[in-house]
N, C-alpha and C. Protein backbone atom coordinates (compact mmCIF):
# COMPACT_ATOMS: atom_id res chain seq x y z
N UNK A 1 44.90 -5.92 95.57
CA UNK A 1 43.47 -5.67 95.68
C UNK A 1 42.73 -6.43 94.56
N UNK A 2 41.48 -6.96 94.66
CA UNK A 2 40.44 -7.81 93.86
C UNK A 2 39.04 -7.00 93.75
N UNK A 3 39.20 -7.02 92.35
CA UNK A 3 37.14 -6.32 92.01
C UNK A 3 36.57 -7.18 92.14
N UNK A 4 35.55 -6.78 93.11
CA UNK A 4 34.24 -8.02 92.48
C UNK A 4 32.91 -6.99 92.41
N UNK A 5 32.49 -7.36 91.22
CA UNK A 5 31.34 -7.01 90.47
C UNK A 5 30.42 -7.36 90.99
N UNK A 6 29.34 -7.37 91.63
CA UNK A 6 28.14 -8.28 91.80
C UNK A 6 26.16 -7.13 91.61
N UNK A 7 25.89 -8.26 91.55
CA UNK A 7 24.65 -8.23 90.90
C UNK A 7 23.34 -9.10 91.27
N UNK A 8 22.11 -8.55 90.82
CA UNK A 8 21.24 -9.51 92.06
C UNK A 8 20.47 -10.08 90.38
N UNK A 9 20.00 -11.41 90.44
CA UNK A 9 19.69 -11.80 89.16
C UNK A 9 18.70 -11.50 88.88
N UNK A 10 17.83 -11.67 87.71
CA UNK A 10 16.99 -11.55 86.72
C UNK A 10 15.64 -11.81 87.40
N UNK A 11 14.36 -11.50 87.00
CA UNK A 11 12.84 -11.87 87.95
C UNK A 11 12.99 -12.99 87.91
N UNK A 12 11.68 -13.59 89.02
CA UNK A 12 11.36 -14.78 89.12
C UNK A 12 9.57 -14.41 89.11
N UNK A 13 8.73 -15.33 88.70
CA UNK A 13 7.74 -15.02 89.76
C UNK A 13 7.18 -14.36 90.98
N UNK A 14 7.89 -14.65 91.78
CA UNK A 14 7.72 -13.98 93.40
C UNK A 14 8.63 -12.87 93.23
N UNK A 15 9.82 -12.31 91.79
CA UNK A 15 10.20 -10.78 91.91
C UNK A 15 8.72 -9.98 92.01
N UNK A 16 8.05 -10.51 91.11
CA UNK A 16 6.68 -9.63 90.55
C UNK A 16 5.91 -9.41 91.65
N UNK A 17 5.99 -9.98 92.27
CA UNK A 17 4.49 -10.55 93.48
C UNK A 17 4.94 -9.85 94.66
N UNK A 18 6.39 -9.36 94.75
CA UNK A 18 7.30 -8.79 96.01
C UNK A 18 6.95 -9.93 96.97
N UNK A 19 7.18 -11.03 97.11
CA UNK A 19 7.13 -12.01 97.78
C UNK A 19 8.82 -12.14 98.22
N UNK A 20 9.05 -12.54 99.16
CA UNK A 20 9.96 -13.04 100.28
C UNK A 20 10.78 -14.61 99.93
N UNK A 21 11.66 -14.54 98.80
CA UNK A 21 12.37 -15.58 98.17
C UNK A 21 13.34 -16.25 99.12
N UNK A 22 13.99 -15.53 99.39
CA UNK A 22 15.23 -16.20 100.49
C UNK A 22 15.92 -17.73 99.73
N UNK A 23 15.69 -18.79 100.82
CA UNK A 23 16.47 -19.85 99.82
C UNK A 23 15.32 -20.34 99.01
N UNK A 24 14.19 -20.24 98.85
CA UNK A 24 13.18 -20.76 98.07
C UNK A 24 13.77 -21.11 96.71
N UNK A 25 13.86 -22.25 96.38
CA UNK A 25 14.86 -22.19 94.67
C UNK A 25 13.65 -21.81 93.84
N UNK A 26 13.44 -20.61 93.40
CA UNK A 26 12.30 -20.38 92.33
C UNK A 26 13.03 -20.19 90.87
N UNK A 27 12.46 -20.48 89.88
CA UNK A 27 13.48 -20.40 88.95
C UNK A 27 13.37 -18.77 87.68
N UNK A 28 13.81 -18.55 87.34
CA UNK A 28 13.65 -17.25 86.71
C UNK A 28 11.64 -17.38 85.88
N UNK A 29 11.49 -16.38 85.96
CA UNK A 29 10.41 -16.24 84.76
C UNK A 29 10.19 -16.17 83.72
N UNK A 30 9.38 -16.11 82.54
CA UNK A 30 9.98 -15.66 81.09
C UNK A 30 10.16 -14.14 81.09
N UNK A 31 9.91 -13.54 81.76
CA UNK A 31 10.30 -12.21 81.44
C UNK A 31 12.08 -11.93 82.21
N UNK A 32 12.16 -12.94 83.39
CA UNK A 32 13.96 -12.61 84.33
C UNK A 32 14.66 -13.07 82.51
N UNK A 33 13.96 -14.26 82.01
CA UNK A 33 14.77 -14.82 81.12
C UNK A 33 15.41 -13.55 80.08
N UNK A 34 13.92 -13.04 79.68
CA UNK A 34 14.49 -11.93 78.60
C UNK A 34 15.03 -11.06 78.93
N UNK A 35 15.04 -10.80 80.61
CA UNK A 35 15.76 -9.86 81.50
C UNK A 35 17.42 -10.17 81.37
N UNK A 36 17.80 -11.17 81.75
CA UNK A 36 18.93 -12.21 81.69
C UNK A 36 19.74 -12.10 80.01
N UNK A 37 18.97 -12.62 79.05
CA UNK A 37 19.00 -12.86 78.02
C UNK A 37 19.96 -11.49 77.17
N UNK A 38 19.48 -9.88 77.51
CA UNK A 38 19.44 -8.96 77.34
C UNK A 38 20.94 -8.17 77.65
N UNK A 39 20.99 -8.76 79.22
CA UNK A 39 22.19 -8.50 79.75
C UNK A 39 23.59 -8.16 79.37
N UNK A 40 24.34 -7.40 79.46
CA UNK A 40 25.84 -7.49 79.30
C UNK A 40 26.75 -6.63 80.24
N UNK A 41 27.68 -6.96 80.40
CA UNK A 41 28.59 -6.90 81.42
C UNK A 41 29.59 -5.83 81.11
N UNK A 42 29.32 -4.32 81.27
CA UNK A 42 30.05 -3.16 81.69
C UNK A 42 31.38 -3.95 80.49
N UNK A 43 32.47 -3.10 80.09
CA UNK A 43 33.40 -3.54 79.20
C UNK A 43 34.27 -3.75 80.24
N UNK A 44 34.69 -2.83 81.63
CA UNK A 44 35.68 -3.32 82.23
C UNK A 44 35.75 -4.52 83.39
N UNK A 45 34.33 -5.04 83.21
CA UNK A 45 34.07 -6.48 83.93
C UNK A 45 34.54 -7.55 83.23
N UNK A 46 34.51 -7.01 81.87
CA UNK A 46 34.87 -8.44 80.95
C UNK A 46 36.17 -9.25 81.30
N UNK A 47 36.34 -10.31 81.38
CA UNK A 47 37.30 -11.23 81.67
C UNK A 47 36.90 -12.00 83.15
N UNK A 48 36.64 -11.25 83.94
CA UNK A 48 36.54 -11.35 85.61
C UNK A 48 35.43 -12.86 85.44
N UNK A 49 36.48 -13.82 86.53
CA UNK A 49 35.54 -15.18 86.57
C UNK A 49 33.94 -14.86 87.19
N UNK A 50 33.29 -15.94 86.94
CA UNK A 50 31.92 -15.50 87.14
C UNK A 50 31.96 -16.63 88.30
N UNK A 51 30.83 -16.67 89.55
CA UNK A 51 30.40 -17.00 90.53
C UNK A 51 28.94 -16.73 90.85
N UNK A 52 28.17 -17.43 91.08
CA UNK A 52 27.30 -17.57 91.61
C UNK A 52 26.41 -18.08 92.63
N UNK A 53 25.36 -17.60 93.27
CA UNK A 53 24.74 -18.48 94.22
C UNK A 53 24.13 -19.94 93.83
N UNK A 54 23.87 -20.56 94.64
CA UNK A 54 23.91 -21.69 94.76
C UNK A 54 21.99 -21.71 93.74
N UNK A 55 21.38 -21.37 94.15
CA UNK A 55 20.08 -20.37 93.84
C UNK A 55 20.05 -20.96 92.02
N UNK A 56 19.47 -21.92 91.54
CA UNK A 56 18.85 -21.84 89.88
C UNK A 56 18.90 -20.31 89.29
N UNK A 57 18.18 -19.54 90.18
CA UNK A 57 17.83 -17.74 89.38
C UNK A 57 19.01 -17.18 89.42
N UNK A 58 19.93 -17.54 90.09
CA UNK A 58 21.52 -17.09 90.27
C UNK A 58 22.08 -17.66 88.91
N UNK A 59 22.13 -18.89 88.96
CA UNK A 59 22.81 -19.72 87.79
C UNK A 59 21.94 -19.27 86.23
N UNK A 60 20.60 -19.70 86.56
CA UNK A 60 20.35 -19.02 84.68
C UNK A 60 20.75 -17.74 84.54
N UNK A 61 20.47 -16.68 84.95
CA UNK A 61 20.90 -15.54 84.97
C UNK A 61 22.37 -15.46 84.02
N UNK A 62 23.37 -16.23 85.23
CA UNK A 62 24.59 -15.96 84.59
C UNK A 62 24.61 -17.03 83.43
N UNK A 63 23.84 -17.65 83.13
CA UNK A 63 23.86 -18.83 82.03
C UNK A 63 23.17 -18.14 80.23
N UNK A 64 22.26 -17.56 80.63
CA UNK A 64 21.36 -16.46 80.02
C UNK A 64 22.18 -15.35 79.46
N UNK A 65 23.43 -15.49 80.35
CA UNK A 65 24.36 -13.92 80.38
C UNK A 65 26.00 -14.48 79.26
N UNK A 66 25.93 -16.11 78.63
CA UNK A 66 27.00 -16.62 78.69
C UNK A 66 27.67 -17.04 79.12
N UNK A 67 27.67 -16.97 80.24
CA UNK A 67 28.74 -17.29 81.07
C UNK A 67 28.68 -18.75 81.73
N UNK A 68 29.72 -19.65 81.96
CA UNK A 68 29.49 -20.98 82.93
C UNK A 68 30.44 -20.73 84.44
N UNK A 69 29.39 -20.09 85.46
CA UNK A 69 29.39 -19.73 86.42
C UNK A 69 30.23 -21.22 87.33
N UNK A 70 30.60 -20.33 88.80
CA UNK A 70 30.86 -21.69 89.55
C UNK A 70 30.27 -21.13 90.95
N UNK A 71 29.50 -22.47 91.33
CA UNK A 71 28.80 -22.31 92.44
C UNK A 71 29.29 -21.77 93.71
N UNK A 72 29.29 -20.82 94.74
CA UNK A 72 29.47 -20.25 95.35
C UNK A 72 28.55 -20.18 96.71
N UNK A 73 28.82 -21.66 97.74
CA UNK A 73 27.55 -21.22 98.80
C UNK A 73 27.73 -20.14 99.69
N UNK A 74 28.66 -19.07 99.78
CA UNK A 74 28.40 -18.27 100.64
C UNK A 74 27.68 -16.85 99.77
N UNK A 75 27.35 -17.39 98.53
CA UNK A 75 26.70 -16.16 97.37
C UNK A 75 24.91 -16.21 97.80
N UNK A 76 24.49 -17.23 98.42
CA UNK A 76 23.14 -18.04 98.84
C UNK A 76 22.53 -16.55 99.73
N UNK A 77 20.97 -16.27 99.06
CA UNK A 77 20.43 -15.42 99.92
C UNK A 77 20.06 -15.99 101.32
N UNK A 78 19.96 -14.49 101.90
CA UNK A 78 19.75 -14.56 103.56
C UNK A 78 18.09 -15.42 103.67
N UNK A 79 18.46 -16.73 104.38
CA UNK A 79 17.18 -17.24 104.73
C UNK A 79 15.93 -16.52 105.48
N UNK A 80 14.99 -16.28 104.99
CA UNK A 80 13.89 -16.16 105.95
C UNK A 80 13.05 -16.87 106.55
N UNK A 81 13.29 -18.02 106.48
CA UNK A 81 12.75 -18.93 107.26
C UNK A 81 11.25 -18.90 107.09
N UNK A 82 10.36 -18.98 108.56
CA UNK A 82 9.13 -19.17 107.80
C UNK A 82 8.22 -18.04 107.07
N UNK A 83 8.83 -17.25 106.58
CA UNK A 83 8.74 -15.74 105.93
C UNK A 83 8.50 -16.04 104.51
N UNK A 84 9.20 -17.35 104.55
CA UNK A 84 9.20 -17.21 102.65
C UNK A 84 8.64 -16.82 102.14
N UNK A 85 8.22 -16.57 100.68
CA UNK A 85 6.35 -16.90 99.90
C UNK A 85 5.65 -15.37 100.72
N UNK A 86 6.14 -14.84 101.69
CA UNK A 86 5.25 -14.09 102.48
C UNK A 86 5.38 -12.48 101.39
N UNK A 87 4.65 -11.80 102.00
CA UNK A 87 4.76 -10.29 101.53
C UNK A 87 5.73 -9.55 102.44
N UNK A 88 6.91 -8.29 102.90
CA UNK A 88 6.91 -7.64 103.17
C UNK A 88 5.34 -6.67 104.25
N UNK A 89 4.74 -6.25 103.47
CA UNK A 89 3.90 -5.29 103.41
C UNK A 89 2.81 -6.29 104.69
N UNK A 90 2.37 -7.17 104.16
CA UNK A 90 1.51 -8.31 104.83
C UNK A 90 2.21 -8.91 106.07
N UNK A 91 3.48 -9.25 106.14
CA UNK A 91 4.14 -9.08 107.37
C UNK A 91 4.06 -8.32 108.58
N UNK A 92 4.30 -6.97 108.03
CA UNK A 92 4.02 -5.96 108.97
C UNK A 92 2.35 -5.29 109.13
N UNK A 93 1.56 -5.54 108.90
CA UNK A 93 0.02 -5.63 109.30
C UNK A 93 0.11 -6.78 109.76
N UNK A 94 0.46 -8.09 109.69
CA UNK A 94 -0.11 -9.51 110.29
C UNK A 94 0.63 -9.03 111.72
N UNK A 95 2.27 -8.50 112.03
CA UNK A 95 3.01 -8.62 113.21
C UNK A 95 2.92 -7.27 113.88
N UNK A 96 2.49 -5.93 113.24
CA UNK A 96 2.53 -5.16 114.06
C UNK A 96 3.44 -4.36 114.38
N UNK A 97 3.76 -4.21 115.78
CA UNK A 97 4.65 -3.61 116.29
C UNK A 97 5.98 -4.77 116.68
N UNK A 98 5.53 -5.91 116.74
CA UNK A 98 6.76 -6.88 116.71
C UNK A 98 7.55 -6.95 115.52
N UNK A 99 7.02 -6.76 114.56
CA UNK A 99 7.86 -6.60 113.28
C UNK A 99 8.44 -5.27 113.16
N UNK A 100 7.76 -4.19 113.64
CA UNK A 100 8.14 -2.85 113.36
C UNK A 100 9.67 -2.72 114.49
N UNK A 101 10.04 -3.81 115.87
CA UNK A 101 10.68 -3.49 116.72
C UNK A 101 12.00 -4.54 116.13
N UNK A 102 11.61 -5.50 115.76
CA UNK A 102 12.23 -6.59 114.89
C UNK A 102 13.13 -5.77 113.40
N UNK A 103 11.95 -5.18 113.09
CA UNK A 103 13.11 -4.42 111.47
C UNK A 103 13.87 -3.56 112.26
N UNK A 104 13.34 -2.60 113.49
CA UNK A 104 14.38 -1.46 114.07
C UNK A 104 15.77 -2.28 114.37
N UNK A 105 16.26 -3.37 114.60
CA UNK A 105 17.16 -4.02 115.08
C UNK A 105 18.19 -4.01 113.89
N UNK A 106 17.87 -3.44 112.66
CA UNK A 106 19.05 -2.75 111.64
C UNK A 106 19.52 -4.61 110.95
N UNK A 107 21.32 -4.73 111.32
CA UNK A 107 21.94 -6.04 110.93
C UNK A 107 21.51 -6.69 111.34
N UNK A 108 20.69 -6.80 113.52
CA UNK A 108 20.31 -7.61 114.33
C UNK A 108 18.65 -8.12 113.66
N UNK A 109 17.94 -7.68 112.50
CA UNK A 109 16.58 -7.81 112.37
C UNK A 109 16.89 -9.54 111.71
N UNK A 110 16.08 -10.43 112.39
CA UNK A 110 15.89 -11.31 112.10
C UNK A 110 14.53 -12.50 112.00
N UNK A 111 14.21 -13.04 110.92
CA UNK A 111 12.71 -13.55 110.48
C UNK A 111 12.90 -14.66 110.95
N UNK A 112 11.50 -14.92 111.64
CA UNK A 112 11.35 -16.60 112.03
C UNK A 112 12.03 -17.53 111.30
N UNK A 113 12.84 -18.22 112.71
CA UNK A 113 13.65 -19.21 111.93
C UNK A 113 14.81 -19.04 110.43
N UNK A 114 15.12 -17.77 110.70
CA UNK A 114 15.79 -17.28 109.87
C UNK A 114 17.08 -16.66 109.65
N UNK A 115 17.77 -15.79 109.19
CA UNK A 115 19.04 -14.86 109.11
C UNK A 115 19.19 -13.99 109.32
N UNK A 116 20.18 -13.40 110.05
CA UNK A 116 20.22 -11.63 110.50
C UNK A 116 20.80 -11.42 108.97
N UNK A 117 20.96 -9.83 108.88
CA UNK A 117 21.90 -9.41 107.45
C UNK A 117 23.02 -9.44 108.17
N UNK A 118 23.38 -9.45 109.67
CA UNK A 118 24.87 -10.21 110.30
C UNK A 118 24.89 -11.06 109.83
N UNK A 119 24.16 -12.08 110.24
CA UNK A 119 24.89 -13.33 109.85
C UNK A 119 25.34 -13.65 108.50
N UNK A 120 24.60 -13.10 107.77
CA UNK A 120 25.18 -13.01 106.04
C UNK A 120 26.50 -12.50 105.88
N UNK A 121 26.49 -11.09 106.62
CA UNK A 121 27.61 -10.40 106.93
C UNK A 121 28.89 -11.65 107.44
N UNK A 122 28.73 -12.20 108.58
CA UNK A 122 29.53 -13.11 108.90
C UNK A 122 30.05 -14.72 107.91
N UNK A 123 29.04 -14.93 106.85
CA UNK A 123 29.43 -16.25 106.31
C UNK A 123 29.75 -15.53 104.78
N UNK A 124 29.83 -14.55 104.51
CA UNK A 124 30.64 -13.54 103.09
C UNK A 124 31.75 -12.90 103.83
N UNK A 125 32.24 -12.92 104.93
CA UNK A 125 34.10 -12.23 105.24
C UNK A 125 34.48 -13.07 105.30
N UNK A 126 34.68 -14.55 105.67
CA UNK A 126 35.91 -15.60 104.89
C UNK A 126 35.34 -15.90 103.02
N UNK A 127 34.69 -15.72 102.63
CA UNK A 127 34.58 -15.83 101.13
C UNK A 127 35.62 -14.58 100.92
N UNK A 128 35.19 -13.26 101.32
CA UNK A 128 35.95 -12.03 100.67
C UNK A 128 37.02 -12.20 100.72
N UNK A 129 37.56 -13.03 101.94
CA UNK A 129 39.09 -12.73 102.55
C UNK A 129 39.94 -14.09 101.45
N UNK A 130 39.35 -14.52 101.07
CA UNK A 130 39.68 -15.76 100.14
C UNK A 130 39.54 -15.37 98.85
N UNK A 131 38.79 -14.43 97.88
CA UNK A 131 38.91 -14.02 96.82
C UNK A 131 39.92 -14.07 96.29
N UNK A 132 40.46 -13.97 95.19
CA UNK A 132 42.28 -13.86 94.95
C UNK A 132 41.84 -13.27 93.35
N UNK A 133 40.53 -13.23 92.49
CA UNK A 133 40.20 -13.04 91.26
C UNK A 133 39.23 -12.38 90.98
N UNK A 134 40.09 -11.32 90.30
CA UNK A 134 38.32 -10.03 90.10
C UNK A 134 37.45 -11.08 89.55
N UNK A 135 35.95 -10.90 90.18
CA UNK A 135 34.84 -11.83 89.82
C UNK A 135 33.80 -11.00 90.00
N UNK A 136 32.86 -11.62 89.14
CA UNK A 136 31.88 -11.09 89.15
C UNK A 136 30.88 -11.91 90.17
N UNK A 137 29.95 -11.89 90.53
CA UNK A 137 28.64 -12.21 91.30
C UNK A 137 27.13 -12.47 90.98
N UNK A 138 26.52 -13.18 90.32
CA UNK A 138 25.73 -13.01 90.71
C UNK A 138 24.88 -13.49 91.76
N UNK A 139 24.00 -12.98 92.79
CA UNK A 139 23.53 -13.58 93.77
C UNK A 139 22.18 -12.77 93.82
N UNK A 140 21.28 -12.29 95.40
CA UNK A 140 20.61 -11.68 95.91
C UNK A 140 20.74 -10.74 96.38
N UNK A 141 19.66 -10.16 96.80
CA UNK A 141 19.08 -8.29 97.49
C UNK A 141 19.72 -8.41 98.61
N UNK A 142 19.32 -9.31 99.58
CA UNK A 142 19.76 -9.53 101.30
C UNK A 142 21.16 -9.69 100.92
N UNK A 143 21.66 -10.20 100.06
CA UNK A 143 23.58 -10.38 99.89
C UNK A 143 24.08 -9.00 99.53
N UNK A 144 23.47 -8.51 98.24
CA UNK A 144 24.17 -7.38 98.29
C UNK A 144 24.10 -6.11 99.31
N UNK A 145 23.00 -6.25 100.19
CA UNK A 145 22.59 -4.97 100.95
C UNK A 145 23.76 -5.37 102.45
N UNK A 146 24.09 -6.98 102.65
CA UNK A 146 24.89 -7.26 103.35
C UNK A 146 26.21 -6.80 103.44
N UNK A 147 26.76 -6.83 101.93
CA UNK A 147 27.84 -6.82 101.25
C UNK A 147 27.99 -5.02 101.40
N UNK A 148 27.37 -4.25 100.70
CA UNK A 148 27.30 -2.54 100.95
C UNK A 148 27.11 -2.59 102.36
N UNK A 149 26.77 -2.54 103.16
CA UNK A 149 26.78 -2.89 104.12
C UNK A 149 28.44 -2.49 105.57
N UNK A 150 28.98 -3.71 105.09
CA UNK A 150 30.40 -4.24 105.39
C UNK A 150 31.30 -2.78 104.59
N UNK A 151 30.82 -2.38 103.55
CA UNK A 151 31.59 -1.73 102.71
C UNK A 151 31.25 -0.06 103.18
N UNK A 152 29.98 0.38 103.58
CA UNK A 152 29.93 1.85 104.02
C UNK A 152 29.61 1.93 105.34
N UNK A 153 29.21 0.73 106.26
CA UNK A 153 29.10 0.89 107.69
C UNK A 153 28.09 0.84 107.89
N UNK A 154 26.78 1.11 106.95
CA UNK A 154 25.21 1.30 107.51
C UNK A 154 24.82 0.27 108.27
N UNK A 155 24.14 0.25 109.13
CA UNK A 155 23.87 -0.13 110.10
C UNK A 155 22.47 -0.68 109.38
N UNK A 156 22.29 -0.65 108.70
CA UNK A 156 20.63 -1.14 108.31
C UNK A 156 19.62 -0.56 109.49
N UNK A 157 19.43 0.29 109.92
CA UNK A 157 18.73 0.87 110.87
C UNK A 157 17.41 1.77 110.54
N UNK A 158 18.25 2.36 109.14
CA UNK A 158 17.30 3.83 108.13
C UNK A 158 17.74 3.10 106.90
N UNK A 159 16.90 4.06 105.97
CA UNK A 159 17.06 3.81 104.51
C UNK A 159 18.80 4.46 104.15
N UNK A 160 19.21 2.77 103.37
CA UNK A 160 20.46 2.83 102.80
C UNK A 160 21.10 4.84 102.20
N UNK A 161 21.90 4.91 102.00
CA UNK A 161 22.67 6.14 102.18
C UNK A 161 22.42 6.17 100.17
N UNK A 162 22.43 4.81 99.92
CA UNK A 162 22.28 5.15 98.04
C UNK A 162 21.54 3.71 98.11
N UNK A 163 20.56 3.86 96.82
CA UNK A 163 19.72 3.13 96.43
C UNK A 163 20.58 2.23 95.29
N UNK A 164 20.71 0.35 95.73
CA UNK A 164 20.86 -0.26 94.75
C UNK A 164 19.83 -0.90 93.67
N UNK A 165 20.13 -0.53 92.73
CA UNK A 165 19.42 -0.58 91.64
C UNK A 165 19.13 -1.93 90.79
N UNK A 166 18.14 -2.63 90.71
CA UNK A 166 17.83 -3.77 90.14
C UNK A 166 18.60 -3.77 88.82
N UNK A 167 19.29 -4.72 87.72
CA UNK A 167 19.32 -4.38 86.83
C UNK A 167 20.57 -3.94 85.95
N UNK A 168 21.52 -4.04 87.41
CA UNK A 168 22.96 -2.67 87.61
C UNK A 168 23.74 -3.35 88.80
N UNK A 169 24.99 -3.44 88.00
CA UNK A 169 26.04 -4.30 88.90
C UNK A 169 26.71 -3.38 90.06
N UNK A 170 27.59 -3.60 91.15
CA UNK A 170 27.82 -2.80 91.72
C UNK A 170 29.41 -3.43 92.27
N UNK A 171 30.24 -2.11 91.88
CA UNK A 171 31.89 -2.95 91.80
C UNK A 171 32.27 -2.55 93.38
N UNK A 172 32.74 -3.34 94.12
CA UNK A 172 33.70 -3.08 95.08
C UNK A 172 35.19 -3.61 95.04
N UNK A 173 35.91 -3.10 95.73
CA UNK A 173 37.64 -3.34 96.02
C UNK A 173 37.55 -4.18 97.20
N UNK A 174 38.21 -5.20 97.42
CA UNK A 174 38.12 -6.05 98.06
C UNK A 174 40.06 -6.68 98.53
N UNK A 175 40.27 -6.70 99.36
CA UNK A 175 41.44 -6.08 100.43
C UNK A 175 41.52 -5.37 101.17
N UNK A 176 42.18 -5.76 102.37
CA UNK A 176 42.17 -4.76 103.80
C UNK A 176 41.02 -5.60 105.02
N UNK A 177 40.67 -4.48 105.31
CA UNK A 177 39.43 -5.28 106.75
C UNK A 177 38.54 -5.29 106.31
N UNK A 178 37.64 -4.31 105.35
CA UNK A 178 36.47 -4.54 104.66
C UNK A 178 36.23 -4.04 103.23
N UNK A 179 35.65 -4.55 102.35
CA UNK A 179 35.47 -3.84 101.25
C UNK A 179 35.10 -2.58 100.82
N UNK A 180 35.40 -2.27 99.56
CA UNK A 180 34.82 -1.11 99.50
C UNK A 180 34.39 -0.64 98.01
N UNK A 181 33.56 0.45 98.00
CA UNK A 181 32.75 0.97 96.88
C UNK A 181 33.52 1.45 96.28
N UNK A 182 33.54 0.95 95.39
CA UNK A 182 34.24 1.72 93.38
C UNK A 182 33.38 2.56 92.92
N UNK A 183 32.24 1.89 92.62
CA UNK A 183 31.17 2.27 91.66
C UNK A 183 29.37 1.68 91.79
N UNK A 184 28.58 1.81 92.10
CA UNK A 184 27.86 1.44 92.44
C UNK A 184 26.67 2.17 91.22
N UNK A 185 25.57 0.91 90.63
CA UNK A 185 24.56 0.92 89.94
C UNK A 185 25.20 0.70 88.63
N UNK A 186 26.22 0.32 88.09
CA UNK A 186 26.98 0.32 86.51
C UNK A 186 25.43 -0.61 85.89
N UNK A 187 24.92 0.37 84.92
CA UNK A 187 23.76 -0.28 84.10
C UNK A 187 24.59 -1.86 83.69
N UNK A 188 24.03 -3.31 83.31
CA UNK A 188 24.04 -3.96 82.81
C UNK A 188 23.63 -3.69 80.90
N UNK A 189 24.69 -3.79 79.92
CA UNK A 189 24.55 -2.69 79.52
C UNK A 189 23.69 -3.66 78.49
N UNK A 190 23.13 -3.29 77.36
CA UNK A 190 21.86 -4.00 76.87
C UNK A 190 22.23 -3.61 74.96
């Protein structure tokens, strides 16, 4: 069996704004920086290789954190296509009930020109199944909610069964058919 640690990185601009990042490469802010900067890694993460998304805010993060990460494209948040830059909130007043029937579709909810949290689901189980080294992660929200996901069954349909926490790594066991929860929210310890 393999831990992997993972974690969603440090603000950007559009964290603040709750704007719709997806692959947008935005790069941390000065405050993700001092967010980043601050960081440290639970004592029993220590050693575990580091990985990251492909994503700049992925890489300073873990760069910010010490670490010289290695790029990881299946770590890459779920595209939203022409969603980017957008609001949540402003989404659903601009679309209505098409968005409201669109989010009901749980893993199946998918944004113009964009990614189900399946399909994320589908391009992270040959990464998992290939792991061989407790690692850590850092990546995105849509990855990790993909990732818990695979690991407790939710269907993304209702609000998650536990709230992941900005800020706070979250360990799973990784072997077998799908992963699974160790520990979930371990403060990043400061």
């Amino acid at each position: 069996m393999t831990l992997l640690f993972a974690f969603r990185h440090a603000a950007t601009d559009w964290t603040a704004e709750r704007r719709l990042q997806g692959r947008t490469d935005r790069p941390l802010s000065d405050e993700g920086r001092r967010q980043a900067a601050g960081w440290r890694l639970p004592a029993e993460i220590e050693g575990f290789r580091w990985l990251t998304s492909p994503l700049s805010r992925c890489r300073e993060t873990a760069e910010a954190m010490g670490a010289t990460p290695t790029v990881e494209p299946a770590l890459v948040e779920m595209g939203w296509g022409a969603w980017e830059g957008r609001r949540l909130s402003d989404l659903r007043a601009d679309l209505g009930p098409a968005m409201a029937e669109n989010e009901a579709g749980g893993l199946d909810f998918r944004p113009e020109g964009g990614e189900s949290p399946r399909m994320v689901q589908a391009r992270l189980l040959p990464f998992l199944a290939e792991l061989e080294a407790d690692s850590v992660t850092v990546t995105h929200k849509g990855v990790l909610r993909a990732l818990y996901s695979l690991a407790t069954g939710w269907d993304m349909t209702a609000k998650p069964p536990d709230r992941l926490l900005d800020g706070h790594g979250h360990l799973f066991r990784i072997g077998g058919e799908r992963p699974e929860v160790v520990r979930l929210n371990l403060p990043l310890v400061r």
